[in-house]
C-alpha atoms as a PDB file:
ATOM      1  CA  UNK A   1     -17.107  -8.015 -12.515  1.00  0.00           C
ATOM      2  CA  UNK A   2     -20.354  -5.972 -13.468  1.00  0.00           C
ATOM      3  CA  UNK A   3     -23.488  -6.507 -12.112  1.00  0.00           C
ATOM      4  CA  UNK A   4     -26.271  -7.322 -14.359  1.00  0.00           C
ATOM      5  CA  UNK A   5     -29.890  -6.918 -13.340  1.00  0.00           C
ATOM      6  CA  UNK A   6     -32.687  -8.184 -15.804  1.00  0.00           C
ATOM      7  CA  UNK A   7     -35.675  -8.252 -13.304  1.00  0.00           C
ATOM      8  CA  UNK A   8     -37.884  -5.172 -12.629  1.00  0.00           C
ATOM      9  CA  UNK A   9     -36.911  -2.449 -10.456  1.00  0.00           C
ATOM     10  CA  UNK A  10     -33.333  -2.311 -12.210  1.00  0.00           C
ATOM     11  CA  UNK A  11     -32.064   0.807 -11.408  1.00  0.00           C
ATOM     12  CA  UNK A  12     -33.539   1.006  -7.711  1.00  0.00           C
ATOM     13  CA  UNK A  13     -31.282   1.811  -5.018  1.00  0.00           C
ATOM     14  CA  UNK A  14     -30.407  -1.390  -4.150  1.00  0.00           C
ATOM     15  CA  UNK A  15     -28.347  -1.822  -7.930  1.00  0.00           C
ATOM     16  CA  UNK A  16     -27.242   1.627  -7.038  1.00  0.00           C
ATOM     17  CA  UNK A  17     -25.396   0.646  -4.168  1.00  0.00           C
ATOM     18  CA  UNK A  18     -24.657  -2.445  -4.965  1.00  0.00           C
ATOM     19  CA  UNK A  19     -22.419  -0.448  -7.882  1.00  0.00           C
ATOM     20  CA  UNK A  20     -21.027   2.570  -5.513  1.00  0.00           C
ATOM     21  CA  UNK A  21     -19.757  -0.473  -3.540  1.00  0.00           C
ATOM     22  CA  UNK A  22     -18.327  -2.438  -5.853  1.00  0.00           C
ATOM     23  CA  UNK A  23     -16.479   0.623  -7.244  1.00  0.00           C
ATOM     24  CA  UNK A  24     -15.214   1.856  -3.464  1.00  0.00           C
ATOM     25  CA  UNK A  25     -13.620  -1.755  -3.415  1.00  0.00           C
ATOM     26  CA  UNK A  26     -11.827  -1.254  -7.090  1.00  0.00           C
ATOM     27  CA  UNK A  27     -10.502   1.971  -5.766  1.00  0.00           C
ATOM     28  CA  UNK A  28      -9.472   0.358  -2.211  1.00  0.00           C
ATOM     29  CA  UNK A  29      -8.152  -2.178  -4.171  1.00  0.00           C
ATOM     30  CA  UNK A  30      -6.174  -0.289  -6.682  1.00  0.00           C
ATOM     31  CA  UNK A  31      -4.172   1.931  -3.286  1.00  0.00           C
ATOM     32  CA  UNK A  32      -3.060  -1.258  -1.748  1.00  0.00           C
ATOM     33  CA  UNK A  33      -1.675  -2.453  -5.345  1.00  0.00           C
ATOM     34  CA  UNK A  34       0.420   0.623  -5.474  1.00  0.00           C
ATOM     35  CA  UNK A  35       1.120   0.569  -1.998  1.00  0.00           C
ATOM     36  CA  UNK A  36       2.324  -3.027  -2.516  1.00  0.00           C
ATOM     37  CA  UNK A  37       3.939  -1.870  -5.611  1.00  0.00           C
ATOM     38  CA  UNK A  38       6.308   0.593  -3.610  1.00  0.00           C
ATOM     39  CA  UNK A  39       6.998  -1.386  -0.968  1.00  0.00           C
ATOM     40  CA  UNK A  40       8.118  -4.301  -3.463  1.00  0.00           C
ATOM     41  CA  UNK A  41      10.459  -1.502  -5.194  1.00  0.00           C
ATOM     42  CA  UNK A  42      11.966  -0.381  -1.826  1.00  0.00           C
ATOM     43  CA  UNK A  43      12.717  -4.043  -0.421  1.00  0.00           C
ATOM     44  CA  UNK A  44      14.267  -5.185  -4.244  1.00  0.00           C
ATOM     45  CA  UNK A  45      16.254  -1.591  -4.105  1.00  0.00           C
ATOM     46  CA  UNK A  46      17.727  -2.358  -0.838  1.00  0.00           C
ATOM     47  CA  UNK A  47      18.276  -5.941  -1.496  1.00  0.00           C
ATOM     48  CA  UNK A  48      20.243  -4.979  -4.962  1.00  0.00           C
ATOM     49  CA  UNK A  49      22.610  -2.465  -2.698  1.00  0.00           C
ATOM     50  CA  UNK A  50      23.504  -5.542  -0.194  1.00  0.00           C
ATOM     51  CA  UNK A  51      21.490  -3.499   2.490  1.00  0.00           C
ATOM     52  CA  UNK A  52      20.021  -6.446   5.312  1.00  0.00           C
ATOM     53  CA  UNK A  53      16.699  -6.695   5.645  1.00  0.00           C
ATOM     54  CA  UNK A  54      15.633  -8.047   9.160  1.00  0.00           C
ATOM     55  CA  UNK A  55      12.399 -10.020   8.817  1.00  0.00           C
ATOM     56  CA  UNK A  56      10.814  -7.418  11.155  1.00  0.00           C
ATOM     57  CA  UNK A  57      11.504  -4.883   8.800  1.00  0.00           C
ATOM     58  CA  UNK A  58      10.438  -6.458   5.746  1.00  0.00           C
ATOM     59  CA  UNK A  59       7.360  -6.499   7.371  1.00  0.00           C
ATOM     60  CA  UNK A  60       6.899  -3.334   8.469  1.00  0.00           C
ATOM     61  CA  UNK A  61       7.381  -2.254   4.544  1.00  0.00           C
ATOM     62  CA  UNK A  62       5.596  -4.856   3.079  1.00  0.00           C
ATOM     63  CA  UNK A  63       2.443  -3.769   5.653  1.00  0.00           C
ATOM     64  CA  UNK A  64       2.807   0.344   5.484  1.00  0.00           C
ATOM     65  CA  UNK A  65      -0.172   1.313   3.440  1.00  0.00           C
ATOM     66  CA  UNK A  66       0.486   4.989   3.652  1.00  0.00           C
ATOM     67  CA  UNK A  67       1.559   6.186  -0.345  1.00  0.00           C
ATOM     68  CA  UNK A  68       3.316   8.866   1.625  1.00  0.00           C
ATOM     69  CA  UNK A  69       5.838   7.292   3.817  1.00  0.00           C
ATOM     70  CA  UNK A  70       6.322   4.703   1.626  1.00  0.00           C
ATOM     71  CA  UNK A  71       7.445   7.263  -1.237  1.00  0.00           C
ATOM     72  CA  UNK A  72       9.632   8.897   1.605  1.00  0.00           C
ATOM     73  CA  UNK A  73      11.429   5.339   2.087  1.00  0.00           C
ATOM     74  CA  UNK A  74      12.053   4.823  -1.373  1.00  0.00           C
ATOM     75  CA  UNK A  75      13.547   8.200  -1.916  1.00  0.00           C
ATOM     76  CA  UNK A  76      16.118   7.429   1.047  1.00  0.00           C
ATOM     77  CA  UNK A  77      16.947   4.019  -0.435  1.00  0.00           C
ATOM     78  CA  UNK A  78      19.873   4.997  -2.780  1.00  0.00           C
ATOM     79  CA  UNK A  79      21.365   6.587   0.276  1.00  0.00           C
ATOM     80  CA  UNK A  80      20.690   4.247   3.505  1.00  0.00           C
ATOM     81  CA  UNK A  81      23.386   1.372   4.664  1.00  0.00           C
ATOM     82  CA  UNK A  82      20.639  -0.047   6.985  1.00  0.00           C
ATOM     83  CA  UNK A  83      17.068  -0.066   7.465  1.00  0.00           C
ATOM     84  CA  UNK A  84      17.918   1.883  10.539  1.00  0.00           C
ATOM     85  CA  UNK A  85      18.695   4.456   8.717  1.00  0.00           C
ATOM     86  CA  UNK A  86      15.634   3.976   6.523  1.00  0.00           C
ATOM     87  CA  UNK A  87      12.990   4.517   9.690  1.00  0.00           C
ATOM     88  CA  UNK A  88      15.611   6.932  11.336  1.00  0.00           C
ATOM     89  CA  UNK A  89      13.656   9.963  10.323  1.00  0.00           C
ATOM     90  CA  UNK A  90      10.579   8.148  11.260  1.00  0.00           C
ATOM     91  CA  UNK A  91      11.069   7.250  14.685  1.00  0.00           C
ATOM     92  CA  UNK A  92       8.851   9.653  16.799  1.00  0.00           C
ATOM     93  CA  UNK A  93       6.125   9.458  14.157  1.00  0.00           C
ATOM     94  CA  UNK A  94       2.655   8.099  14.191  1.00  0.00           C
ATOM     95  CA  UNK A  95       2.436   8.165   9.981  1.00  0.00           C
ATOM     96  CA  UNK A  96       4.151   4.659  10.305  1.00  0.00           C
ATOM     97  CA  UNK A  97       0.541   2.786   8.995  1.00  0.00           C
ATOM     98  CA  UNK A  98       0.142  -0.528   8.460  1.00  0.00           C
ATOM     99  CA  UNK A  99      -2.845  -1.831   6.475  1.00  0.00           C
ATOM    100  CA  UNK A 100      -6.071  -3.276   7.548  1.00  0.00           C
END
């Protein structure tokens, strides 16, 4: 969407942040689609190896906005038999974030 101002004072700082806002969202916007983007990869990896996904968990993948963990899980998906195993390394961490 672009903002389009034909009445006077275009360019004031009002437009101005009206844009800077508008492309803080797009960026926002563009973490949690790769965020959701791994998370969708690690619960259709884990599903194609017969690994069970409790609903609990699913969730707690599906939420985790943090790029970081997230890239951890998916690296330990080829080698996990549960989700247990999945969060093992996790499990006195605070990085487990889930979005807001």
């Amino acid at each position: 969407m672009t903002f389009v101002n034909y009445f006077p004072g275009r360019g004031t700082v009002m437009e101005k942040a009206y844009l800077e806002g508008e492309a803080k969202g797009e960026a926002r916007g563009e973490a949690r689609g790769e965020a959701r983007g791994e998370a969708k990869a690690i619960l259709r990896f884990l599903e194609a190896r017969g690994v069970a996904v409790p609903h609990e968990a699913r969730d707690r993948i599906a939420g985790c906005t943090d790029l970081d963990l997230l890239n951890r899980w998916l690296d330990r998906t080829p080698h996990v038999k549960s989700v247990d195993e999945l969060f093992a390394e996790d499990a006195g961490s605070t990085a487990d974030r889930t979005g807001t």
